[in-house]
C-alpha atoms as a PDB file:
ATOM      1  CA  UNK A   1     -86.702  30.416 116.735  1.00  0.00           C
ATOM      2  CA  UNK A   2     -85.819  31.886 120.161  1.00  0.00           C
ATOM      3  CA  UNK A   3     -87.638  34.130 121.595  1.00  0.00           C
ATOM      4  CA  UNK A   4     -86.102  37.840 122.371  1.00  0.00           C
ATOM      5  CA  UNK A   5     -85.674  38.022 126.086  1.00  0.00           C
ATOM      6  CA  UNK A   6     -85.836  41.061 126.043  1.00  0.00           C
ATOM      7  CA  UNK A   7     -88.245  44.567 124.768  1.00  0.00           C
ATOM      8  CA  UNK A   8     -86.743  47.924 124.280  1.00  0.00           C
ATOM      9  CA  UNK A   9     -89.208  50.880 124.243  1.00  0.00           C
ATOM     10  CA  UNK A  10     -87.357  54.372 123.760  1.00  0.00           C
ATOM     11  CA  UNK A  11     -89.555  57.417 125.918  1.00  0.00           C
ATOM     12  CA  UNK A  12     -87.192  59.822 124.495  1.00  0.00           C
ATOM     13  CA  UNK A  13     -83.360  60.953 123.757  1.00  0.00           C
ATOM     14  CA  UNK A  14     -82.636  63.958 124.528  1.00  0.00           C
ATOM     15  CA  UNK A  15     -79.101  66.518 123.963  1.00  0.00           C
ATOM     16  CA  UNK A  16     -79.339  68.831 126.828  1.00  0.00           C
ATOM     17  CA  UNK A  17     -76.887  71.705 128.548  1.00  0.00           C
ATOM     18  CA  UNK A  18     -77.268  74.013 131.028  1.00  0.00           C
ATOM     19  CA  UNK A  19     -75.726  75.392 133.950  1.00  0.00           C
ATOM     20  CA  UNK A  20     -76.591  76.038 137.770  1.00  0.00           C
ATOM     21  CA  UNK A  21     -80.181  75.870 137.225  1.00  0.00           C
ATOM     22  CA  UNK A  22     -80.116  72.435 136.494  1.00  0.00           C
ATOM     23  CA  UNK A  23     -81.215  71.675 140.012  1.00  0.00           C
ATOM     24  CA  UNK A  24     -84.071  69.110 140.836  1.00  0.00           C
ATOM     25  CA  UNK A  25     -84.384  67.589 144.417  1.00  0.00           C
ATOM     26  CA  UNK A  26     -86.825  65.058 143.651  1.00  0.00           C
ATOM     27  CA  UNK A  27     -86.795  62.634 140.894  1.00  0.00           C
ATOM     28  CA  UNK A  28     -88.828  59.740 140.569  1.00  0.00           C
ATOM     29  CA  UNK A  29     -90.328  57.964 137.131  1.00  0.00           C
ATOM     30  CA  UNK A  30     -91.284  54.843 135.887  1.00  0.00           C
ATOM     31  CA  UNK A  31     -88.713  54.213 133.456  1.00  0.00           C
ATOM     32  CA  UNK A  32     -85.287  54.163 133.390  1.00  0.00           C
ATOM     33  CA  UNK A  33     -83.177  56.975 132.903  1.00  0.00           C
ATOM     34  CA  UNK A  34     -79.109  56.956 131.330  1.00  0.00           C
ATOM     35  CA  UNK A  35     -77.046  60.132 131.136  1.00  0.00           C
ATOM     36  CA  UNK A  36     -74.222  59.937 128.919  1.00  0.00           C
ATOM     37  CA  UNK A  37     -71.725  62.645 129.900  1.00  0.00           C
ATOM     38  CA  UNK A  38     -69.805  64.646 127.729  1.00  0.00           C
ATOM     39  CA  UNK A  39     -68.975  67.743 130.392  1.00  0.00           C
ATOM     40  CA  UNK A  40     -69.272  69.710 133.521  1.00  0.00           C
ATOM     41  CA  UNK A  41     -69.643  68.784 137.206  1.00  0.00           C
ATOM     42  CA  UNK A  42     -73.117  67.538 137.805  1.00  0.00           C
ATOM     43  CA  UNK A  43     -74.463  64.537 140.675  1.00  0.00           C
ATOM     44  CA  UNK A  44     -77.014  62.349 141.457  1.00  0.00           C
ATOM     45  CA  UNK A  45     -77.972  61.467 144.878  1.00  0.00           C
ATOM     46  CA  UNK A  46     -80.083  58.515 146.758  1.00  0.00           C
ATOM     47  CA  UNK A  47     -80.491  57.958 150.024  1.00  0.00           C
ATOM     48  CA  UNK A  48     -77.795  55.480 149.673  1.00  0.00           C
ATOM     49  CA  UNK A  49     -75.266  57.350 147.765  1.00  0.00           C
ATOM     50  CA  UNK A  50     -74.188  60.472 145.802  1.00  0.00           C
ATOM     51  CA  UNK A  51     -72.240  59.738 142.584  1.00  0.00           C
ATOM     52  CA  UNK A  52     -70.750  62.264 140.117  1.00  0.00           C
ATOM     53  CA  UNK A  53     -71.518  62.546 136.810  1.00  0.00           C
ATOM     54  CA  UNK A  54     -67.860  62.260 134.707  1.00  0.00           C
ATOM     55  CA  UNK A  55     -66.967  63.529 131.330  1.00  0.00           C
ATOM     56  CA  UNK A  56     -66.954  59.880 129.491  1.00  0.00           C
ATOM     57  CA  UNK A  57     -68.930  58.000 131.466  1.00  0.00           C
ATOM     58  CA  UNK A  58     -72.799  56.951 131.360  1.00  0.00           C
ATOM     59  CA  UNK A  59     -74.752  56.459 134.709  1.00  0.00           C
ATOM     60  CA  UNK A  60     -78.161  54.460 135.049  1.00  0.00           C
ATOM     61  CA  UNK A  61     -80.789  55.714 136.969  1.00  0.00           C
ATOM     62  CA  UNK A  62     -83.195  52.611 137.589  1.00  0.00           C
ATOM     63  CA  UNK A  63     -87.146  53.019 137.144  1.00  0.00           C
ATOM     64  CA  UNK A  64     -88.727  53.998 140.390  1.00  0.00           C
ATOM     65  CA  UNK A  65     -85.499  55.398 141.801  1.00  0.00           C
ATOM     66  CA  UNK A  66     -86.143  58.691 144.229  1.00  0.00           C
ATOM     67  CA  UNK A  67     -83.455  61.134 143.685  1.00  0.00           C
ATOM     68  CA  UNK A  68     -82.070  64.385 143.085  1.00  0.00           C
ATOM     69  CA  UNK A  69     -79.722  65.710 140.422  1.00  0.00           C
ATOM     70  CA  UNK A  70     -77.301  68.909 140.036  1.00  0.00           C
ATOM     71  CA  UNK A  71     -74.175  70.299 139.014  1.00  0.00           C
ATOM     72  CA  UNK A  72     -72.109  72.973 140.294  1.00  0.00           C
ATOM     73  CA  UNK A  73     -71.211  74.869 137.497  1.00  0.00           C
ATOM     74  CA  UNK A  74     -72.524  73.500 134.129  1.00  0.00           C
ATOM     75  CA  UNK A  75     -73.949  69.866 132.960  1.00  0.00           C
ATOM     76  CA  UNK A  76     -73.742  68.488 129.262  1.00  0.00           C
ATOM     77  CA  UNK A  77     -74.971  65.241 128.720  1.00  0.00           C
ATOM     78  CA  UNK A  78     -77.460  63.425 126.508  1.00  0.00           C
ATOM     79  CA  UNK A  79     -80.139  61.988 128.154  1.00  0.00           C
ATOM     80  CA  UNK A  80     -82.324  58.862 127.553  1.00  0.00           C
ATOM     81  CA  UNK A  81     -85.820  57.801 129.142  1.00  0.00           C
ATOM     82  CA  UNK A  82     -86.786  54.419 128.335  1.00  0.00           C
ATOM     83  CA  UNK A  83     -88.432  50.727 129.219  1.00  0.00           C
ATOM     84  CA  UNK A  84     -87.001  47.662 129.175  1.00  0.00           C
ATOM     85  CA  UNK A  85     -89.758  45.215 129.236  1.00  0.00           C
ATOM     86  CA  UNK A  86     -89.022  40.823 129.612  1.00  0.00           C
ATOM     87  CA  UNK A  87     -91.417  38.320 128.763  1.00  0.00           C
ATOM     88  CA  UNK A  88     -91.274  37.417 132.981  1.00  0.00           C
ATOM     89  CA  UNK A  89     -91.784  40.523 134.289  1.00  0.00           C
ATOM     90  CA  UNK A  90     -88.191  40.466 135.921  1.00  0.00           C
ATOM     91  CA  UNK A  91     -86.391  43.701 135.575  1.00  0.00           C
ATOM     92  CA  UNK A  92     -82.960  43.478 136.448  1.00  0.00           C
ATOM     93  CA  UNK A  93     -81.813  46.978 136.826  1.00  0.00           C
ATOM     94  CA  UNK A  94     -84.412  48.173 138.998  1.00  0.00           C
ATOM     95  CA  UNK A  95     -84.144  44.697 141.103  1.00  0.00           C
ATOM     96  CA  UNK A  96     -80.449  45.749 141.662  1.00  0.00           C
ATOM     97  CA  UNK A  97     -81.957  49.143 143.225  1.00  0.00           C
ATOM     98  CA  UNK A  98     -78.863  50.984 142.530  1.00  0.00           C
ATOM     99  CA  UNK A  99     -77.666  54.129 140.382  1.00  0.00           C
ATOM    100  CA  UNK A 100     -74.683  52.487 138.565  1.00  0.00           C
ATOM    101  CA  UNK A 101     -71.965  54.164 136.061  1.00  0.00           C
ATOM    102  CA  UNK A 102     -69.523  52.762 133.326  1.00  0.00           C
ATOM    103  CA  UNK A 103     -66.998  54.157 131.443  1.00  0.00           C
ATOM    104  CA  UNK A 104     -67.608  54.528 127.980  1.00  0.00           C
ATOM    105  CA  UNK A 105     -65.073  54.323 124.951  1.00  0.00           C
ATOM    106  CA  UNK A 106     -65.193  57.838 123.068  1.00  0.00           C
ATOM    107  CA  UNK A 107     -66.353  56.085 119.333  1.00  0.00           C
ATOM    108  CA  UNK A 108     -69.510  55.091 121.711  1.00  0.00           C
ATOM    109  CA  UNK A 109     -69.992  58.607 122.767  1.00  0.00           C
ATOM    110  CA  UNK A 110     -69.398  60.207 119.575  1.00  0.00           C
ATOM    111  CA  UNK A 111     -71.380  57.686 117.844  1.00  0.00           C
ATOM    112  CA  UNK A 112     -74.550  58.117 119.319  1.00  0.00           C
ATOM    113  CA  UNK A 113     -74.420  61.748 119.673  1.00  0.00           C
ATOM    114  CA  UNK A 114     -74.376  61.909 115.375  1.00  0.00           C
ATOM    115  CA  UNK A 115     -77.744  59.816 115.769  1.00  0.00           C
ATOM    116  CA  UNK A 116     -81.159  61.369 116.023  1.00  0.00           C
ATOM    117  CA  UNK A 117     -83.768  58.343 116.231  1.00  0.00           C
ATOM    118  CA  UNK A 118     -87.158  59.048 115.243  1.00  0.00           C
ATOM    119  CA  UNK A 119     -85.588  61.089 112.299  1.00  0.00           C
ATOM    120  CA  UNK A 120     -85.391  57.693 110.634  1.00  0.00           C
ATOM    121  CA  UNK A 121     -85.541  54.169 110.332  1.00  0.00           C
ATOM    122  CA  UNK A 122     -81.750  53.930 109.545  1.00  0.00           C
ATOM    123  CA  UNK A 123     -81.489  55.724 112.394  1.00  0.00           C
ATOM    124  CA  UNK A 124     -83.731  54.906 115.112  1.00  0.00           C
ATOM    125  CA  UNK A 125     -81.672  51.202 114.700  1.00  0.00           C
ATOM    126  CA  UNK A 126     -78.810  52.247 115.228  1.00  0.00           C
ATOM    127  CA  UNK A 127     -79.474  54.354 117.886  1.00  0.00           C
ATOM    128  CA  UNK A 128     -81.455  51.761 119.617  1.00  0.00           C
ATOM    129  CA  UNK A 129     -78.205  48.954 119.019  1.00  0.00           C
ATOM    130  CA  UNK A 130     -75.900  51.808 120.876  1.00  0.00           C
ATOM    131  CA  UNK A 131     -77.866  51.835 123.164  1.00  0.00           C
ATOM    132  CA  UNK A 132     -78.538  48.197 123.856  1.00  0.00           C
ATOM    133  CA  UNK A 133     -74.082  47.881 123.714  1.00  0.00           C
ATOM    134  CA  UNK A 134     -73.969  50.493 126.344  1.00  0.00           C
ATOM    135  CA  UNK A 135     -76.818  48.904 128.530  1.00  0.00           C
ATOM    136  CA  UNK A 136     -75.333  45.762 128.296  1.00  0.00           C
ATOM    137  CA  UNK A 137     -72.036  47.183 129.867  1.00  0.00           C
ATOM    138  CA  UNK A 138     -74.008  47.513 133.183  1.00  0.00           C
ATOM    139  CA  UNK A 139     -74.849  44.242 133.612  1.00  0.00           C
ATOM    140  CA  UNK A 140     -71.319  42.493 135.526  1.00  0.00           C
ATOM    141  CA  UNK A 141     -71.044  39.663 137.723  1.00  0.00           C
ATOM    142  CA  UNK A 142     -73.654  40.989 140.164  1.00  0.00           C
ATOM    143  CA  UNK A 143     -76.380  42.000 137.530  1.00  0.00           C
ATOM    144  CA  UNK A 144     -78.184  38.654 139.130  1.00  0.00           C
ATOM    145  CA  UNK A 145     -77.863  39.864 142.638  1.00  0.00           C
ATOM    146  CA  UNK A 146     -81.440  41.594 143.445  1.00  0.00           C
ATOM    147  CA  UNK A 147     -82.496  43.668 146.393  1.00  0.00           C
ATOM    148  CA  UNK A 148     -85.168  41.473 149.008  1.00  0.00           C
ATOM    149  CA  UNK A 149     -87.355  44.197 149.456  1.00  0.00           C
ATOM    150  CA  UNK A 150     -87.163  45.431 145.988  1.00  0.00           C
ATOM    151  CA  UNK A 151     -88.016  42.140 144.439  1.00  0.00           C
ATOM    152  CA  UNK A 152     -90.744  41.970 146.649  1.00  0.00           C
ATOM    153  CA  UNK A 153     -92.258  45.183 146.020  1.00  0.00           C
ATOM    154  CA  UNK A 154     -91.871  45.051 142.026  1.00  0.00           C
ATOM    155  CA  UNK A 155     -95.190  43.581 141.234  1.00  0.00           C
ATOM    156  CA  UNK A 156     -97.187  46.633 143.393  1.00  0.00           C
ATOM    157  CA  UNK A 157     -95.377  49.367 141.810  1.00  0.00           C
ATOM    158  CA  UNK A 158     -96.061  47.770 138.103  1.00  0.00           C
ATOM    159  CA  UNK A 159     -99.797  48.326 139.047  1.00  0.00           C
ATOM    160  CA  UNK A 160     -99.054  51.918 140.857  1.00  0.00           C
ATOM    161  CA  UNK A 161     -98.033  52.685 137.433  1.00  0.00           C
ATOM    162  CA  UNK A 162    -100.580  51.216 135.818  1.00  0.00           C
ATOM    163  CA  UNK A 163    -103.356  52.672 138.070  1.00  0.00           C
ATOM    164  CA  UNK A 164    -102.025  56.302 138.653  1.00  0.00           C
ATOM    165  CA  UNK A 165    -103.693  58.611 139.483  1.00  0.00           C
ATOM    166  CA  UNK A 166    -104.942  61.513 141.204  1.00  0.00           C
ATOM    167  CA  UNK A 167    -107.414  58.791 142.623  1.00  0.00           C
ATOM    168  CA  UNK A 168    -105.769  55.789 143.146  1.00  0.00           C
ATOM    169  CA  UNK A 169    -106.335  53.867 145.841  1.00  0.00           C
ATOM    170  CA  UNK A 170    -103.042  52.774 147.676  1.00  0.00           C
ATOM    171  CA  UNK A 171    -104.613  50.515 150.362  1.00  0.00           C
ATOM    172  CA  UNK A 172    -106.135  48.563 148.394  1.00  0.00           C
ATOM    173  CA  UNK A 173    -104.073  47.720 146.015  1.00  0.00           C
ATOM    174  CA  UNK A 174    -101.497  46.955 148.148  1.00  0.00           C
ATOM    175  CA  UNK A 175    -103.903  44.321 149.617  1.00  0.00           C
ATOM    176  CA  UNK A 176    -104.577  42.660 146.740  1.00  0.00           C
ATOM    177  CA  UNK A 177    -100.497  42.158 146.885  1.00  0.00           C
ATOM    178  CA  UNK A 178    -100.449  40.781 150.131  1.00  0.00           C
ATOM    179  CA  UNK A 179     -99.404  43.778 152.044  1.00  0.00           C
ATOM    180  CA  UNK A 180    -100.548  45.031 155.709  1.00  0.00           C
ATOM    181  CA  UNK A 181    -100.573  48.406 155.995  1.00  0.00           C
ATOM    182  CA  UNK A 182     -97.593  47.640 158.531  1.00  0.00           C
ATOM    183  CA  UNK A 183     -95.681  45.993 156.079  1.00  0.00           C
ATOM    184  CA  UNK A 184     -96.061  47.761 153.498  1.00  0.00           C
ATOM    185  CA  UNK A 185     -94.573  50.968 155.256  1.00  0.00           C
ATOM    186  CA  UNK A 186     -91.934  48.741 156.713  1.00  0.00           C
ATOM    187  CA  UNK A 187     -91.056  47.564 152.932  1.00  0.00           C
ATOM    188  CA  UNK A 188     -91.210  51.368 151.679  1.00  0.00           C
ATOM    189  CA  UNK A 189     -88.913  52.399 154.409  1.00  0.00           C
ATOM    190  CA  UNK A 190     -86.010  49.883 153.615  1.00  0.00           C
ATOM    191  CA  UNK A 191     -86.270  50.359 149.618  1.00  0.00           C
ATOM    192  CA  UNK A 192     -87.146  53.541 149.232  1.00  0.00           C
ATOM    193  CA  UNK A 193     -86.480  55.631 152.842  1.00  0.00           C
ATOM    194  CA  UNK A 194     -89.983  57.663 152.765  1.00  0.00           C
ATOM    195  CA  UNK A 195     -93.643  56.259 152.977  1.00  0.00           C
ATOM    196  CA  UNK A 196     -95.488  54.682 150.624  1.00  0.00           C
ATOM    197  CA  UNK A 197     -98.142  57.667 150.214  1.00  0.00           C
ATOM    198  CA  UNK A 198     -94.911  59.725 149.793  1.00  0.00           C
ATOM    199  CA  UNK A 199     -93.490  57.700 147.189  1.00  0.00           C
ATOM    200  CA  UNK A 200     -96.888  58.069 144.982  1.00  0.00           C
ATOM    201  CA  UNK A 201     -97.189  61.431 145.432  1.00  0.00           C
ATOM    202  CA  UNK A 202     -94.155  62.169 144.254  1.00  0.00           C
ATOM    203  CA  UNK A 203     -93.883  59.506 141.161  1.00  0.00           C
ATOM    204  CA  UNK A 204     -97.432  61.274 140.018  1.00  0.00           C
ATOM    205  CA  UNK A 205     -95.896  64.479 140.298  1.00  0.00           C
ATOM    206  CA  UNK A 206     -92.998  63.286 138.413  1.00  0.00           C
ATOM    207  CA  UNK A 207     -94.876  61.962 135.575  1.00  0.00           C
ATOM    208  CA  UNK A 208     -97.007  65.009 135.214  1.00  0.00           C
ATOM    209  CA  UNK A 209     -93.661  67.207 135.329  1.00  0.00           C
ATOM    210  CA  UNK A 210     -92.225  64.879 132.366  1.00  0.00           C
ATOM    211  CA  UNK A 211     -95.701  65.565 130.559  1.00  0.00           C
ATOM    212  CA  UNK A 212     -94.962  69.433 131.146  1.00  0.00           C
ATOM    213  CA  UNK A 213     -92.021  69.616 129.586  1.00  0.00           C
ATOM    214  CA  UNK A 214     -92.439  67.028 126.748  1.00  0.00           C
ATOM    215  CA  UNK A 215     -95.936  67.624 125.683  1.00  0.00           C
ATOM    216  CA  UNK A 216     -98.561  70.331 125.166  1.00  0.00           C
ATOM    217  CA  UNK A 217    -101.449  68.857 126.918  1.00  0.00           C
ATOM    218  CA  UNK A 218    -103.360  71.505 128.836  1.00  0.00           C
ATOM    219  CA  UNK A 219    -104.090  71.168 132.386  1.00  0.00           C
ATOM    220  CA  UNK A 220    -107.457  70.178 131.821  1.00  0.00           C
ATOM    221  CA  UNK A 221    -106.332  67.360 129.323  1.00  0.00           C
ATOM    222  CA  UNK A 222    -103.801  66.480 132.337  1.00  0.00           C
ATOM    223  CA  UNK A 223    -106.181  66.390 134.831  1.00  0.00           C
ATOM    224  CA  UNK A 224    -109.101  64.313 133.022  1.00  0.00           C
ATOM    225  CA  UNK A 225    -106.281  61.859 132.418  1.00  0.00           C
ATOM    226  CA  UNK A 226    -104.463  61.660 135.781  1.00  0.00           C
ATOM    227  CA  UNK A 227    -108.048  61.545 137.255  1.00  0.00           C
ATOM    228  CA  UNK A 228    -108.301  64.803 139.316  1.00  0.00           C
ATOM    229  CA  UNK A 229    -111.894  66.435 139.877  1.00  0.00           C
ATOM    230  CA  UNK A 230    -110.185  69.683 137.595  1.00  0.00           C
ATOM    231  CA  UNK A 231    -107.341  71.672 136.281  1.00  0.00           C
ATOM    232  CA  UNK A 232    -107.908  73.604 139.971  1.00  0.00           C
ATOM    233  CA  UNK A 233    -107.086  70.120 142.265  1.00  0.00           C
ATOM    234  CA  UNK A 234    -104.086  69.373 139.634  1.00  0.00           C
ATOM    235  CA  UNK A 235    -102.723  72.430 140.061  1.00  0.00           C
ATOM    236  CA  UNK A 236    -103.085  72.612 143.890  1.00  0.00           C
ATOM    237  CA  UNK A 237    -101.726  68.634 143.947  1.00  0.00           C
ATOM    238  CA  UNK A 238     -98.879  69.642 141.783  1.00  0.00           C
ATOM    239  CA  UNK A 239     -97.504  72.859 143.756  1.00  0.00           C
ATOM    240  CA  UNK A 240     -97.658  70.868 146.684  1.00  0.00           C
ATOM    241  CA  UNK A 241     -95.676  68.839 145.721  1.00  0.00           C
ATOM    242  CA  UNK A 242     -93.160  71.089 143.669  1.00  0.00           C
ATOM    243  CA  UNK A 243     -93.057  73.848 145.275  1.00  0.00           C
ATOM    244  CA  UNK A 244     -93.785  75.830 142.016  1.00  0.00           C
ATOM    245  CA  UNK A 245     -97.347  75.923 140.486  1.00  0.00           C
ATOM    246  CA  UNK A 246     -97.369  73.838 136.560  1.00  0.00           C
ATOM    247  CA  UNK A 247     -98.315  77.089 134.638  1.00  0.00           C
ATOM    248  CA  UNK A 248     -94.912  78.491 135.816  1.00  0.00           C
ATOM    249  CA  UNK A 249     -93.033  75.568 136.139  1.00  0.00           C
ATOM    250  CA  UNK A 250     -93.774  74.895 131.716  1.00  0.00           C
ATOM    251  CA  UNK A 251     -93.068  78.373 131.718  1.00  0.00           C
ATOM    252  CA  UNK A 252     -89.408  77.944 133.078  1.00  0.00           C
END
């Protein structure tokens, strides 16, 4: 029997709307993201490029991707958070280190919008083989084509994952990857355009956002497990970072 290339592992599907307030300069997560657009005039934006989000279309946000997302005037989309895990480690939408979009036939739309996975078994299938059909749409004649530095870096930001933390030590984990502190900035600056201290701040204030919004861990629960001394240094880390402390920020 063959093996399945490939692991799907759903974070969470989400049918959202909003207007003007749907605003967020600084994105960055560990798994991918795919908004499938049903309406309004929203954008996302690398350092590389700003695309628009159409009515019709889905656009994939790759894991470890920094950037920023808004609309004008209103946003409806669904939106889907997930992993996509191969037996080799390889990764080939985050190797192609670029937010990509498709058009996507309306019974595709309208088919996964009826769906609710985790409601049922039925269901959570079917979602998951939309899903897979629309993901599979995004991977053309230069799906093989990876990014040098990218590739390079993959392995490192696995482990950042991993290892996250209010503690974690950068330096010396990037050692143990064969990185100089002089190339590893010089690799951060080509993928990514900020610093590699920058870039794990703002994933781990990312991930405790998602957390925010998505769970009901407390702070202290948040801090034991992102490893900060207390709730206090969380929320001190976090406003730093956001702009906004996390009380008020679950609040909104």
């Amino acid at each position: 029997m063959t093996e399945r290339p490939y692991t799907l592992r759903l974070v969470q599907a989400v049918k959202y709307e909003n207007n003007r307030e749907w605003n967020y300069p600084f994105n960055l997560y560990p798994f991918h993201t795919l908004y499938l657009v049903e309406g309004g005039d929203g954008y996302v934006k690398t350092s590389e490029t700003t695309v628009s989000l159409r009515a019709g279309e889905a656009c994939l946000i790759p894991a470890f991707t920094l950037f920023s997302c808004w609309c004008e005037k209103k946003i409806k989309k669904i939106y889907v958070e997930f992993f996509l895990d191969t037996p080799s480690g390889h990764d080939v939408f985050f190797e192609q280190g670029k937010v990509m979009t498709q058009a996507l036939p309306s019974r595709v739309l309208s088919g996964i919008k009826a769906l609710s996975p985790g409601d049922s078994l039925k269901d959570s299938m079917r979602f998951e083989g939309e899903l897979l059909l629309i993901l599979s749409g995004f991977l053309g004649k230069g799906s093989a084509r990876a990014q040098p530095e990218l590739a390079r870096v993959q392995p490192l930001l696995a482990d950042i994952h991993k290892q996250l933390g209010g503690d974690l030590q950068l330096a010396a984990l990037a050692r143990d990857h064969g990185f100089s502190p002089s190339s590893l900035s010089h690799c951060f600056k080509r993928a990514f355009a900020c610093t590699p201290k920058q870039y794990v701040q703002q994933l781990l204030a990312n991930v405790i956002k998602h957390q925010l919004l998505h769970t009901d861990k407390s702070l202290v629960q948040l801090a034991a497990e992102y490893r900060f001394c207390d709730a206090y240094c969380l929320s001190n880390f976090f406003k730093r970072q956001m702009g906004i402390s996390p009380q008020l920020y679950r609040q909104r």
